[in-house]
PDB file of N, CA and C in Angstrom:
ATOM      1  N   UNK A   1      13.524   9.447 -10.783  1.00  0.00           N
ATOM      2  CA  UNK A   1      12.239  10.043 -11.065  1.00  0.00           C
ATOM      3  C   UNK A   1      11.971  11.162 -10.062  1.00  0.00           C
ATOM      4  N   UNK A   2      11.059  11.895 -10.486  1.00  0.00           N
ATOM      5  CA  UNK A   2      11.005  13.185  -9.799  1.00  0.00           C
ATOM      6  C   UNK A   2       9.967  12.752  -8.328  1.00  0.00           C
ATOM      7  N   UNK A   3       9.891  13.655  -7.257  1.00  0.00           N
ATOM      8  CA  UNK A   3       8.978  13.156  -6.099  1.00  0.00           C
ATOM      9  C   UNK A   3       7.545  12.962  -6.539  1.00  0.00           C
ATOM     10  N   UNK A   4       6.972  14.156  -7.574  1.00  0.00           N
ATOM     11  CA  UNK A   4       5.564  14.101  -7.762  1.00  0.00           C
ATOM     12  C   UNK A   4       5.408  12.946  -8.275  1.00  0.00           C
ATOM     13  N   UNK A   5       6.394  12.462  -9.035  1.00  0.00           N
ATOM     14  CA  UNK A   5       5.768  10.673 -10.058  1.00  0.00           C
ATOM     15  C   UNK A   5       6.017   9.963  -8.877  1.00  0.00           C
ATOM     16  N   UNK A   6       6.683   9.415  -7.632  1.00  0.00           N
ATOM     17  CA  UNK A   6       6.577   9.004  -6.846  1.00  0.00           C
ATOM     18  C   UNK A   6       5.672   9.029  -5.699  1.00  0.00           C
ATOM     19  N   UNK A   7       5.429  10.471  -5.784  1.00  0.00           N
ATOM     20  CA  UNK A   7       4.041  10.326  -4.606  1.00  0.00           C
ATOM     21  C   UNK A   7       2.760   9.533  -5.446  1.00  0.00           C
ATOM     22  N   UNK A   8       2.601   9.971  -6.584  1.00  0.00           N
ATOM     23  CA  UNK A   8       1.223   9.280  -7.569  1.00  0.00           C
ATOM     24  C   UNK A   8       1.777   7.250  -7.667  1.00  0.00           C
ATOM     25  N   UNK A   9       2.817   6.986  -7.629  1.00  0.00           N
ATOM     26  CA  UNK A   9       3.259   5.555  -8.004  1.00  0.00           C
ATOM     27  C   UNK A   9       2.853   5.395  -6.310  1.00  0.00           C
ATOM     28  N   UNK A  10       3.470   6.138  -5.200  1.00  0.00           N
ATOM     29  CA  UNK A  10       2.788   5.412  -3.946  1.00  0.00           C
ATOM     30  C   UNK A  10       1.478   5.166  -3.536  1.00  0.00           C
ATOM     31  N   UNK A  11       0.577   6.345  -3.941  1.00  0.00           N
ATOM     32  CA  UNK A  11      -1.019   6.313  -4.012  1.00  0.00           C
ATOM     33  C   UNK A  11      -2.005   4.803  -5.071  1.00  0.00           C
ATOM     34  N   UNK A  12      -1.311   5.076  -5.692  1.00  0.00           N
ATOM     35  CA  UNK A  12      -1.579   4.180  -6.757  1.00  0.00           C
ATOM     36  C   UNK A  12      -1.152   2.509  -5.928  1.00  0.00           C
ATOM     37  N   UNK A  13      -0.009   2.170  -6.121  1.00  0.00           N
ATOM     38  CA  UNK A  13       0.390   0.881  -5.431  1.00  0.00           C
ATOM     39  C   UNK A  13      -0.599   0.849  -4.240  1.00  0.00           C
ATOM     40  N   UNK A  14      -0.398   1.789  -3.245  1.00  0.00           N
ATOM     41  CA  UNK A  14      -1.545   1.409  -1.600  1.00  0.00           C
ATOM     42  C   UNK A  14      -2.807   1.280  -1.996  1.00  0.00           C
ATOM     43  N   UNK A  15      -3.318   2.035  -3.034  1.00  0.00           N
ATOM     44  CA  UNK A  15      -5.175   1.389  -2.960  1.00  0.00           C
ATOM     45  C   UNK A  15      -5.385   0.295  -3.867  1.00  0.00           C
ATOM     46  N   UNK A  16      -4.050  -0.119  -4.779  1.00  0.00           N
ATOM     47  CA  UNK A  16      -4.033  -1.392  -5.300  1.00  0.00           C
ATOM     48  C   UNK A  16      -3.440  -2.672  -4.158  1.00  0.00           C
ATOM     49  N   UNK A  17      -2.390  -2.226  -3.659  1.00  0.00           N
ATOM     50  CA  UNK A  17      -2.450  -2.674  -2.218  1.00  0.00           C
ATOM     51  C   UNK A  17      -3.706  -3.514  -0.960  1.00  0.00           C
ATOM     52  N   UNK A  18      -4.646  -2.138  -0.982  1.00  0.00           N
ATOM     53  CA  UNK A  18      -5.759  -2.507  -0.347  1.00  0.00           C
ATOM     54  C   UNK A  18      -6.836  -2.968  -1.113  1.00  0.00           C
ATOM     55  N   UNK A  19      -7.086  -3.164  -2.530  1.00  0.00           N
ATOM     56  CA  UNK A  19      -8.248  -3.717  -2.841  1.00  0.00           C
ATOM     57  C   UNK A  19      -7.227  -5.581  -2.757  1.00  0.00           C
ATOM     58  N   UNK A  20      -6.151  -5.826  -3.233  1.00  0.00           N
ATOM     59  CA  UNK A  20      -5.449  -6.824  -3.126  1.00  0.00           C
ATOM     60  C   UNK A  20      -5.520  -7.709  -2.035  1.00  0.00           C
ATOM     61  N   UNK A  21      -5.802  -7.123  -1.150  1.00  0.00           N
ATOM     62  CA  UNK A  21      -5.873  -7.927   0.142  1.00  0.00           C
ATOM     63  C   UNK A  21      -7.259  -8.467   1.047  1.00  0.00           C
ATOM     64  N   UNK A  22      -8.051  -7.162  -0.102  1.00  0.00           N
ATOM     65  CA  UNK A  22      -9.323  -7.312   0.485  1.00  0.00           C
ATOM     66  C   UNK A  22      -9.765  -8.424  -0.421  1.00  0.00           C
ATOM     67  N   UNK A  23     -11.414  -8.849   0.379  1.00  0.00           N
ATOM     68  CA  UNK A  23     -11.919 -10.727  -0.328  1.00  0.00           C
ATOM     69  C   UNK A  23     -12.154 -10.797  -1.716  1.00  0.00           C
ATOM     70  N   UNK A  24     -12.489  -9.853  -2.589  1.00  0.00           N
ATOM     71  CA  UNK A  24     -12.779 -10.233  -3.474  1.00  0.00           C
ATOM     72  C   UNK A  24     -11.965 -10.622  -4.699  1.00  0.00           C
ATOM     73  N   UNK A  25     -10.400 -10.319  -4.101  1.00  0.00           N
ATOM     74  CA  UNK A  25      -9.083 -10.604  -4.805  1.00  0.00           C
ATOM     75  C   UNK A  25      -8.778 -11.609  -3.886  1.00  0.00           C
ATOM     76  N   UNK A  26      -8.902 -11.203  -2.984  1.00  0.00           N
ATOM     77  CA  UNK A  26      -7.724 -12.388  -1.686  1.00  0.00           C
ATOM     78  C   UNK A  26      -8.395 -14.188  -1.448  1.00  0.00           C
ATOM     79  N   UNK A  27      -9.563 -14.055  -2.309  1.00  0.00           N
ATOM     80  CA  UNK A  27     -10.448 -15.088  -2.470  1.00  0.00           C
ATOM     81  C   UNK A  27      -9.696 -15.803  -3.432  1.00  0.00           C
ATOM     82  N   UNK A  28      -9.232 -15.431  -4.262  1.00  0.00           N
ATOM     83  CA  UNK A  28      -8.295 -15.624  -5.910  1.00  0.00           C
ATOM     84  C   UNK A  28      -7.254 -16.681  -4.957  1.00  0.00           C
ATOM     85  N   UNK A  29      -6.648 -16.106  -3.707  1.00  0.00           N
ATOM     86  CA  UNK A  29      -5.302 -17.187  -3.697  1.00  0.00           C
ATOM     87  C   UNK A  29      -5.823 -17.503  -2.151  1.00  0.00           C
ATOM     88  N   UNK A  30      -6.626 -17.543  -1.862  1.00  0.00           N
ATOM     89  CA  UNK A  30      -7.221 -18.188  -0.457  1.00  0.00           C
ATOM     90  C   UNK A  30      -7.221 -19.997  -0.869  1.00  0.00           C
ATOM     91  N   UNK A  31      -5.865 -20.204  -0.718  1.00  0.00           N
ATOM     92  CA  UNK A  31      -5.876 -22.053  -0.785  1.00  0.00           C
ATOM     93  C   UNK A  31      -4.624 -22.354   0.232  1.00  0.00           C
ATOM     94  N   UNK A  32      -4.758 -23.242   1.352  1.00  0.00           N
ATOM     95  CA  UNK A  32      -3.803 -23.121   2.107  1.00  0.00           C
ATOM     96  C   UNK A  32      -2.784 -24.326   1.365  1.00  0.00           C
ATOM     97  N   UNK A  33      -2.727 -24.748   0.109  1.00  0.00           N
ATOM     98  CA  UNK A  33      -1.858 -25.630  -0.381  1.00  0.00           C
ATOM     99  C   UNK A  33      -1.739 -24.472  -1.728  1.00  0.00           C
ATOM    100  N   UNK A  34      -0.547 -24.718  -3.016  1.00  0.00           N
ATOM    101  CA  UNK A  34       0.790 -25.309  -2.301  1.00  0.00           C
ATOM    102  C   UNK A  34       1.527 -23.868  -1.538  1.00  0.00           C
ATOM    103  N   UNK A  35       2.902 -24.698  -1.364  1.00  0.00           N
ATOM    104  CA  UNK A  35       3.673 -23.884  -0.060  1.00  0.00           C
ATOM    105  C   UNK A  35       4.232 -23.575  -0.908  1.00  0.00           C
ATOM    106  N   UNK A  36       4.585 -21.876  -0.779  1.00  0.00           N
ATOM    107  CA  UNK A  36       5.485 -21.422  -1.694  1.00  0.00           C
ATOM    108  C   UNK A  36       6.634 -20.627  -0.629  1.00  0.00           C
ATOM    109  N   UNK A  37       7.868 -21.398  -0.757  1.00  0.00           N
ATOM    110  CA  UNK A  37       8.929 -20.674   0.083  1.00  0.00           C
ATOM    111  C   UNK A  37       8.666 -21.039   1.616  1.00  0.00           C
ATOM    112  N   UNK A  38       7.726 -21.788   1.877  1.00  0.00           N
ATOM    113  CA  UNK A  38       7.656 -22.476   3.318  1.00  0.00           C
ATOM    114  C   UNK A  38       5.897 -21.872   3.594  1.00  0.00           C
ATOM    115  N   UNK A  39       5.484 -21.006   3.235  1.00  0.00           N
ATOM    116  CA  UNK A  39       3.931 -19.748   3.490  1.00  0.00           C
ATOM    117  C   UNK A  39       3.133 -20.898   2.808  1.00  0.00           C
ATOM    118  N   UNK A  40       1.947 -20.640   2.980  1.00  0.00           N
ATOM    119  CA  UNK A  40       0.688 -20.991   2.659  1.00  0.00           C
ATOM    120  C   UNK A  40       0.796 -19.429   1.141  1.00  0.00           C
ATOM    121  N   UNK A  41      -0.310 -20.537   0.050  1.00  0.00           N
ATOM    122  CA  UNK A  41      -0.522 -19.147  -1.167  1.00  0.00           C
ATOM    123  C   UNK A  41      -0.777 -17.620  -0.561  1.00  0.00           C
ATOM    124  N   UNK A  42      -1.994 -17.951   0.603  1.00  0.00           N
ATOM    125  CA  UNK A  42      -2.612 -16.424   1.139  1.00  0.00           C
ATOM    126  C   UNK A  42      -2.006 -15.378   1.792  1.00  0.00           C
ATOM    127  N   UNK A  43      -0.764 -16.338   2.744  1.00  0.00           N
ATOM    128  CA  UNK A  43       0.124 -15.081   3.195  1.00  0.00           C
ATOM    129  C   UNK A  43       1.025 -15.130   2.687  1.00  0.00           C
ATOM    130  N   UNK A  44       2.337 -15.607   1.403  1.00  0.00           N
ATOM    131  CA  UNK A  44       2.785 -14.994   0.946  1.00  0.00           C
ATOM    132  C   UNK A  44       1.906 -14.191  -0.153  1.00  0.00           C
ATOM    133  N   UNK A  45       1.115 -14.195  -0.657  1.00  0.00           N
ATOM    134  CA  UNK A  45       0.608 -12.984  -1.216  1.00  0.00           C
ATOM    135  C   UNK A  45       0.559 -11.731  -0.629  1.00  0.00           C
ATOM    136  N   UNK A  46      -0.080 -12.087   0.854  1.00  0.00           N
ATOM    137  CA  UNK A  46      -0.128 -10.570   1.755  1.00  0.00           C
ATOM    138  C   UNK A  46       1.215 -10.299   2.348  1.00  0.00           C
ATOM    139  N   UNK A  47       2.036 -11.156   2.076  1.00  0.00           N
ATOM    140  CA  UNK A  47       3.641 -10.803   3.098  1.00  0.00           C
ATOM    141  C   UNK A  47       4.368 -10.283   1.578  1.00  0.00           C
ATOM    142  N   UNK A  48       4.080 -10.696   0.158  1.00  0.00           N
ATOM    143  CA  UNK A  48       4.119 -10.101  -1.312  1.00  0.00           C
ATOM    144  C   UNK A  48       3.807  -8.248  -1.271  1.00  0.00           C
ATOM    145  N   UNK A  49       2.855  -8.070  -0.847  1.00  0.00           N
ATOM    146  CA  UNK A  49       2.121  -7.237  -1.087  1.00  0.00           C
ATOM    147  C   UNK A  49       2.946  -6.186  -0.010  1.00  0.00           C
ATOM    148  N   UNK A  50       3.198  -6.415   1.405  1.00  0.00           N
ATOM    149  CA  UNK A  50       4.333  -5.587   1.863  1.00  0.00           C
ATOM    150  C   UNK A  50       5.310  -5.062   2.372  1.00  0.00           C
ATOM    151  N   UNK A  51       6.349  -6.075   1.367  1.00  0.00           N
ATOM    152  CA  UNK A  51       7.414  -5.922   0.917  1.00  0.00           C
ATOM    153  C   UNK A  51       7.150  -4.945  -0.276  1.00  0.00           C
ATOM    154  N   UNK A  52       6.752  -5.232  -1.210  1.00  0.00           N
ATOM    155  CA  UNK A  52       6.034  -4.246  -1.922  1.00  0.00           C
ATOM    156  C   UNK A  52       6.087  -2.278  -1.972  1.00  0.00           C
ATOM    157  N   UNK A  53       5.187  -2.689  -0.725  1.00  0.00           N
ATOM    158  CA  UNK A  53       5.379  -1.460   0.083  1.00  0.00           C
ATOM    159  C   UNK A  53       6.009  -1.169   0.499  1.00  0.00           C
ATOM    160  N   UNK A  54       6.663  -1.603   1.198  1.00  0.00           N
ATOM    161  CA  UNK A  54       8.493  -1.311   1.833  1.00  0.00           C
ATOM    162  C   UNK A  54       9.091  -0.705   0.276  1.00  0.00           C
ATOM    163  N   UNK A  55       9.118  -1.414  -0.697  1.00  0.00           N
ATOM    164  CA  UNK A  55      10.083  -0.736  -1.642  1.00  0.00           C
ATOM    165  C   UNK A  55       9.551   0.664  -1.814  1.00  0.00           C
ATOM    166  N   UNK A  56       8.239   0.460  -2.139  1.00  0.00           N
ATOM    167  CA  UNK A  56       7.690   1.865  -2.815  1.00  0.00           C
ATOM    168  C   UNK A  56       7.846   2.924  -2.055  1.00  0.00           C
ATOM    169  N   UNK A  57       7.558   2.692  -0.169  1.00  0.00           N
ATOM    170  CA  UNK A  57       7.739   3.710   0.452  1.00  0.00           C
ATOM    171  C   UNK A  57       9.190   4.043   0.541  1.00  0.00           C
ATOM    172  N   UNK A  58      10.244   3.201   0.080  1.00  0.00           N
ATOM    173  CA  UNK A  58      11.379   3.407   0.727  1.00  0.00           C
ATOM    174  C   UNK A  58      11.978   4.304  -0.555  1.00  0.00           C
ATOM    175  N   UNK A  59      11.690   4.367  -1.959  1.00  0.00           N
ATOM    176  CA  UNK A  59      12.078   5.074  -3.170  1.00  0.00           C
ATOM    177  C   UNK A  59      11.245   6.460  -3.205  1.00  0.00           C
ATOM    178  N   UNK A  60      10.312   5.988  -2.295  1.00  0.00           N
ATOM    179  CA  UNK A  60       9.094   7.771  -2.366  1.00  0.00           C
ATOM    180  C   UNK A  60      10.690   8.613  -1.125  1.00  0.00           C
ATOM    181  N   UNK A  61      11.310   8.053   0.074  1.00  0.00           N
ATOM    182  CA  UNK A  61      11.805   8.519   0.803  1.00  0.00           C
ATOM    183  C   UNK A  61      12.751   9.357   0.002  1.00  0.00           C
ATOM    184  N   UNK A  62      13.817   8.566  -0.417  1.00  0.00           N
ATOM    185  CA  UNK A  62      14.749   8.804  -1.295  1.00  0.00           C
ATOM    186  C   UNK A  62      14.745   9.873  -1.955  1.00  0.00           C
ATOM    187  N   UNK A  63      13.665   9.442  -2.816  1.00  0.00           N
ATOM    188  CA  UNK A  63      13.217  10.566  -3.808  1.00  0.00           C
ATOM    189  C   UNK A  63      12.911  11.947  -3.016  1.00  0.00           C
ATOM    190  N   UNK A  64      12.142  12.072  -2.093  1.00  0.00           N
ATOM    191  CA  UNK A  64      12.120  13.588  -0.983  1.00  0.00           C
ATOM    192  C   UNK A  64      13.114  13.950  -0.559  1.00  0.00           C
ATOM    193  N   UNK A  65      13.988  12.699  -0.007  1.00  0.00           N
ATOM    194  CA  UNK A  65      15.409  13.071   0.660  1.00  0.00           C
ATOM    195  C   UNK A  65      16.174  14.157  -0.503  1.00  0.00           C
ATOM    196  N   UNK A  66      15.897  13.554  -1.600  1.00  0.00           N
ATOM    197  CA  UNK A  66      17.154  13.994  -2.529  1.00  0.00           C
ATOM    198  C   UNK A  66      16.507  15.521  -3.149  1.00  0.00           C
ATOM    199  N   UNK A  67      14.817  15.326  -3.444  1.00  0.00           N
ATOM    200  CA  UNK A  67      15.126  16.854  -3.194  1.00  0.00           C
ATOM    201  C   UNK A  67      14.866  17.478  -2.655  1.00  0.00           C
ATOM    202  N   UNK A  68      14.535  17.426  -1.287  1.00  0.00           N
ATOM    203  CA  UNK A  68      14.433  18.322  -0.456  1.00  0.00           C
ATOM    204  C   UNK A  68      16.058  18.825   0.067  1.00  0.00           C
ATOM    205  N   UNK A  69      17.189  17.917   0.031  1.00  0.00           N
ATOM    206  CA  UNK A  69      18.169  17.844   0.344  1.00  0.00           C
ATOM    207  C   UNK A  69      18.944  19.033  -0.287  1.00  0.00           C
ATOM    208  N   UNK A  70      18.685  18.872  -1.621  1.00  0.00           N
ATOM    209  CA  UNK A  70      19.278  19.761  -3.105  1.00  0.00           C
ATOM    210  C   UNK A  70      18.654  21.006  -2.290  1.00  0.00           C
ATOM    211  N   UNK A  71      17.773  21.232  -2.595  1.00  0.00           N
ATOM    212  CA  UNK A  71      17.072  22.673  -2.289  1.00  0.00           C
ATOM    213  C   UNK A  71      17.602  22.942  -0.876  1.00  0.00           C
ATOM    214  N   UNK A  72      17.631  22.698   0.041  1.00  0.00           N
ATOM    215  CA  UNK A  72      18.291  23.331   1.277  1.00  0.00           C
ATOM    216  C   UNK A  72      19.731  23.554   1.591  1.00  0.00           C
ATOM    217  N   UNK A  73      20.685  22.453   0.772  1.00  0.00           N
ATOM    218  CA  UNK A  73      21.799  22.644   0.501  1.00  0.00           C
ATOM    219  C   UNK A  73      22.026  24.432  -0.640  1.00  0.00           C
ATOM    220  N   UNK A  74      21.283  24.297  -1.193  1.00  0.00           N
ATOM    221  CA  UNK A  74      21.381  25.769  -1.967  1.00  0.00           C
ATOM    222  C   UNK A  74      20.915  26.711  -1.546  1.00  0.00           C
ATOM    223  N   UNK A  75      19.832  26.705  -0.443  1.00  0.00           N
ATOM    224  CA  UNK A  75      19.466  28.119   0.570  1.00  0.00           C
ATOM    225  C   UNK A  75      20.637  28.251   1.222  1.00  0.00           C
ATOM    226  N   UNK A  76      21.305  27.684   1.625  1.00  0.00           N
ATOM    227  CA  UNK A  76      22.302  27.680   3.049  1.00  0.00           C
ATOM    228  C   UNK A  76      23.467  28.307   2.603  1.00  0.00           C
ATOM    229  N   UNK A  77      24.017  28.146   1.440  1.00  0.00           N
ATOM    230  CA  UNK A  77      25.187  28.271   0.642  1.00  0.00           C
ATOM    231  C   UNK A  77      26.286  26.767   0.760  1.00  0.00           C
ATOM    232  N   UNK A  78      26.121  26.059   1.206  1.00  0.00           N
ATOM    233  CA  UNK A  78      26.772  24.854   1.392  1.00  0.00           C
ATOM    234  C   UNK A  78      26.776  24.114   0.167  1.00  0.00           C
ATOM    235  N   UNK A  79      27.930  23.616  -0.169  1.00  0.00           N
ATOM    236  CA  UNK A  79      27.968  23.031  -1.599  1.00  0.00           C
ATOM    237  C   UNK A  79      29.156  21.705  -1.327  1.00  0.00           C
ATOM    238  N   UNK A  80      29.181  21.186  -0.175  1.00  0.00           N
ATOM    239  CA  UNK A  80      30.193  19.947   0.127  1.00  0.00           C
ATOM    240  C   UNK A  80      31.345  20.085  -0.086  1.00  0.00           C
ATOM    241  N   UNK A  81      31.871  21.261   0.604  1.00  0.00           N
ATOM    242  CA  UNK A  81      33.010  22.087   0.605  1.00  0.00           C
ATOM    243  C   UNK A  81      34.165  21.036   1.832  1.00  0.00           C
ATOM    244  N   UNK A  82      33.549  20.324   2.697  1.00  0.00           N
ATOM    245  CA  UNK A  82      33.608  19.424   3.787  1.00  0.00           C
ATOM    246  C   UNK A  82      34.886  20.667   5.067  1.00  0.00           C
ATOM    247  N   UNK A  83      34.899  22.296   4.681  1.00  0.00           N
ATOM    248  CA  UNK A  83      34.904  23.089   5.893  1.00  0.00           C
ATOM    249  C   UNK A  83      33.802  22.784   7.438  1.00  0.00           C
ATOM    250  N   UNK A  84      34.891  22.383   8.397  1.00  0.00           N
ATOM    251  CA  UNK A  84      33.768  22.428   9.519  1.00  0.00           C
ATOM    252  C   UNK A  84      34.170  23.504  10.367  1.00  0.00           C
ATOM    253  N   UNK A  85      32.782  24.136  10.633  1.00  0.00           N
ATOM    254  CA  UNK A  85      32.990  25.831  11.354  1.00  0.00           C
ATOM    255  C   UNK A  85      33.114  25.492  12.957  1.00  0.00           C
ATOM    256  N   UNK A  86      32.967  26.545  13.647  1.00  0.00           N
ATOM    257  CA  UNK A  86      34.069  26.551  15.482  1.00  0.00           C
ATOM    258  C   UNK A  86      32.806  25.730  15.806  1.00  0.00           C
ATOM    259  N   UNK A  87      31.313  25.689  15.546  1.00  0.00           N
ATOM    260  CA  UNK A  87      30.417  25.221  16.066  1.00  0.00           C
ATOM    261  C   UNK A  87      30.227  23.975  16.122  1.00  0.00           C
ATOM    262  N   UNK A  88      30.493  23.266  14.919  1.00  0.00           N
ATOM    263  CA  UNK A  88      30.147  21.743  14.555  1.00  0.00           C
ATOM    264  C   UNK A  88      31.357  21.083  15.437  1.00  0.00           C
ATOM    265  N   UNK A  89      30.557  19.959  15.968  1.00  0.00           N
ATOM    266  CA  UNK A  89      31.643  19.037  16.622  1.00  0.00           C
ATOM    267  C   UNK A  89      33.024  18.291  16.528  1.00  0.00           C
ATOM    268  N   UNK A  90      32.823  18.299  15.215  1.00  0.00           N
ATOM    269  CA  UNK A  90      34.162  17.564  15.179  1.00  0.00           C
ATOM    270  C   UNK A  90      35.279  19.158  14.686  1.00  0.00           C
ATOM    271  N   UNK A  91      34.897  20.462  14.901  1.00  0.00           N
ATOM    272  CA  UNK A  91      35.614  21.771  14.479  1.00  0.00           C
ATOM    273  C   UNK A  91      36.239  22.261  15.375  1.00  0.00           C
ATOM    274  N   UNK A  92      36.238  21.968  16.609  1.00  0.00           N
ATOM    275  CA  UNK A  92      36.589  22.030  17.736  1.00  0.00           C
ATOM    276  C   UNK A  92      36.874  23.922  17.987  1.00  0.00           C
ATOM    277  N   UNK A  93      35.582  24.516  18.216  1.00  0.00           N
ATOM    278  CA  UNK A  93      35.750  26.166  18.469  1.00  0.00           C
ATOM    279  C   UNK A  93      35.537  26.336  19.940  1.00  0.00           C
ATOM    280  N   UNK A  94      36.500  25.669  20.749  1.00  0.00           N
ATOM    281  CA  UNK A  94      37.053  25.951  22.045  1.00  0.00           C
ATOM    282  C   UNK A  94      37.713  26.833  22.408  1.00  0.00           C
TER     283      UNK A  94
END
């Protein structure tokens, strides 16, 4: 997916995120029985919620990496030719 649908899917998830955690949802699974996975309901919901976030921020990254990556690879003229010039370290221009 392109970055702009990813920046709107990250905005979107965080203020669903934050109404989720806040009381008037977090009241919904505020029961310290049963144990799910060893947690009480309330914090795996909030330990649910970000992981969550970890994914979303980590596919918004991706998604910038890749095109911001594209686009600067094509200003430069570099096209993964894997030539290393006298400068780069392993080119050795001694």
């Amino acid at each position: 997916m392109p970055l702009r649908t990813w920046r709107r899917i990250a905005w979107a998830y965080h203020i669903l995120f934050a109404v989720g955690v806040t009381w008037p949802v977090q009241a919904l699974v505020n029961d310290p029985e049963p144990f799910v996975l060893g947690l009480p309901t309330q914090m795996l919901w909030a330990a649910g919620w970000l992981l969550g976030s970890l994914v979303v921020l980590w596919r918004l990254d991706s998604a910038r990496t890749r095109e911001t990556g594209a686009g600067a690879d094509q200003r430069s003229g570099i096209h993964g030719s894997g030539a290393q010039g006298a400068g780069s370290p392993a080119g050795g221009g001694e």
